[in-house]
Protein backbone atom coordinates (compact mmCIF):
# COMPACT_ATOMS: atom_id res chain seq x y z
CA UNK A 1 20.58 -4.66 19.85
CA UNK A 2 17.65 -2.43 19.15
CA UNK A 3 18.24 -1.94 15.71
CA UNK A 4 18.11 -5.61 15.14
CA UNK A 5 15.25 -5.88 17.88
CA UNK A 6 13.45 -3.43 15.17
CA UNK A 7 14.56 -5.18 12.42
CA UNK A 8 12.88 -8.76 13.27
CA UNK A 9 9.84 -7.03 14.53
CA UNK A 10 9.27 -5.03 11.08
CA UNK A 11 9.85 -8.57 9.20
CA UNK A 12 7.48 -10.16 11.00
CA UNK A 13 4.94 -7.44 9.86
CA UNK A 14 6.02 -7.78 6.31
CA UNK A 15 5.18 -11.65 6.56
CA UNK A 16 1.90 -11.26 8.33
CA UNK A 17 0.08 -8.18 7.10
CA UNK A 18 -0.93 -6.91 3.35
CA UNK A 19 -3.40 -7.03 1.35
CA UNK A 20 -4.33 -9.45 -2.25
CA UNK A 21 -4.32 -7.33 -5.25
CA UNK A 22 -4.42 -7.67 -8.51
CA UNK A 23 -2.04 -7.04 -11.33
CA UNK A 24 -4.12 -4.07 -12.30
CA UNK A 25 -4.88 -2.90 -8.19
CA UNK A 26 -0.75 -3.18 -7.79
CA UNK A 27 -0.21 -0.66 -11.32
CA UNK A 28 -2.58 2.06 -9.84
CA UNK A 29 -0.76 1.99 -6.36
CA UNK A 30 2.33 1.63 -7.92
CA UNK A 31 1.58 4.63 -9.86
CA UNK A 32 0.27 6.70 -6.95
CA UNK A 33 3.54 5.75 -5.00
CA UNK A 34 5.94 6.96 -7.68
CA UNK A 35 5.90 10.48 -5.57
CA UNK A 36 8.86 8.80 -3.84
CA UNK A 37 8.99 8.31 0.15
CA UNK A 38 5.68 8.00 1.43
CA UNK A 39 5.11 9.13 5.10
CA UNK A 40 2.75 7.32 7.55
CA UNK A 41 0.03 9.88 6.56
CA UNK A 42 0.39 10.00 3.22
CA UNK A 43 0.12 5.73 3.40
CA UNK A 44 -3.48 5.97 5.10
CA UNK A 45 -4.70 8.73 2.69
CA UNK A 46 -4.23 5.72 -0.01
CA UNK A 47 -7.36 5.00 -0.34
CA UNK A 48 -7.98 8.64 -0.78
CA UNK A 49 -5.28 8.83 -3.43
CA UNK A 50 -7.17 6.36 -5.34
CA UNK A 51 -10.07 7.73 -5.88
CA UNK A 52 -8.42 11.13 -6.87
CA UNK A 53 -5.82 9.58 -9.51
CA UNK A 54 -6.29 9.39 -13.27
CA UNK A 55 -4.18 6.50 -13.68
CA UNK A 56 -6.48 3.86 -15.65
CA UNK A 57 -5.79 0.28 -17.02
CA UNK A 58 -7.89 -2.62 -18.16
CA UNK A 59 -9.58 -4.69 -15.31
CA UNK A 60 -9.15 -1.60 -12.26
CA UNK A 61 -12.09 -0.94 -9.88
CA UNK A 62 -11.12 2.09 -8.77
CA UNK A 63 -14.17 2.05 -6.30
CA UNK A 64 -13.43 -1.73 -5.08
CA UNK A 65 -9.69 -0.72 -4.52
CA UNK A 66 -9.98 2.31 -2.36
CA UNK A 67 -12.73 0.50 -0.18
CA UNK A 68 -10.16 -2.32 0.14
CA UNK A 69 -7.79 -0.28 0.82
CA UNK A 70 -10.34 1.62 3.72
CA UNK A 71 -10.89 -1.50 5.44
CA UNK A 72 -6.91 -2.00 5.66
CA UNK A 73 -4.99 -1.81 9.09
CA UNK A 74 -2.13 0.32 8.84
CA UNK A 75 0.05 -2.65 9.13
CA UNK A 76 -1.72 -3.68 5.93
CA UNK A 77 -1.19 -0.03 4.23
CA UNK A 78 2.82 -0.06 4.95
CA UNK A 79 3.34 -4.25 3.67
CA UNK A 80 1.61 -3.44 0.48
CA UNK A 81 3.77 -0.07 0.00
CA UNK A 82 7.07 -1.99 0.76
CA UNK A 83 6.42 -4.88 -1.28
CA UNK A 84 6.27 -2.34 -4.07
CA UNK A 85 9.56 -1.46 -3.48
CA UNK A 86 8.29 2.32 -1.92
């Protein structure tokens, strides 16, 4: 019962929290989050993570990104990871 209490209670984060990106904003997190499992830590330092990478492609703002990514909730941070598949 508490698994699936869990379960619905994550979903219902999934649907109601994340962020808009863009094609190029989803290929830069994408890239940061090929490190594998990503802890709760290591999600809020993604704005930090951003700033720091090298990864570049045509239309990213690095700068815009990470301040997006600042003004996230936590919530926010973990829907965008999982709907990259992270």
């Amino acid at each position: 019962g508490k698994l699936n209490r869990t379960a619905e209670r994550y979903l219902a984060l999934m649907q109601h929290h994340g962020l808009a990106l863009t094609a190029p904003e989803r290929q830069c997190l994408a890239h940061i989050c090929q490190i594998g499992f990503m802890s709760p830590l290591e999600i809020r330092e993604l704005p930090m993570e951003v700033d720091l990478t090298r990864f570049e492609c045509e239309g990213l703002d690095k700068k815009a990104l990470a301040q997006k990514l600042r003004a996230a909730s936590l919530a926010d941070l973990v829907a965008v990871v999982e709907s990259l598949g992270f």
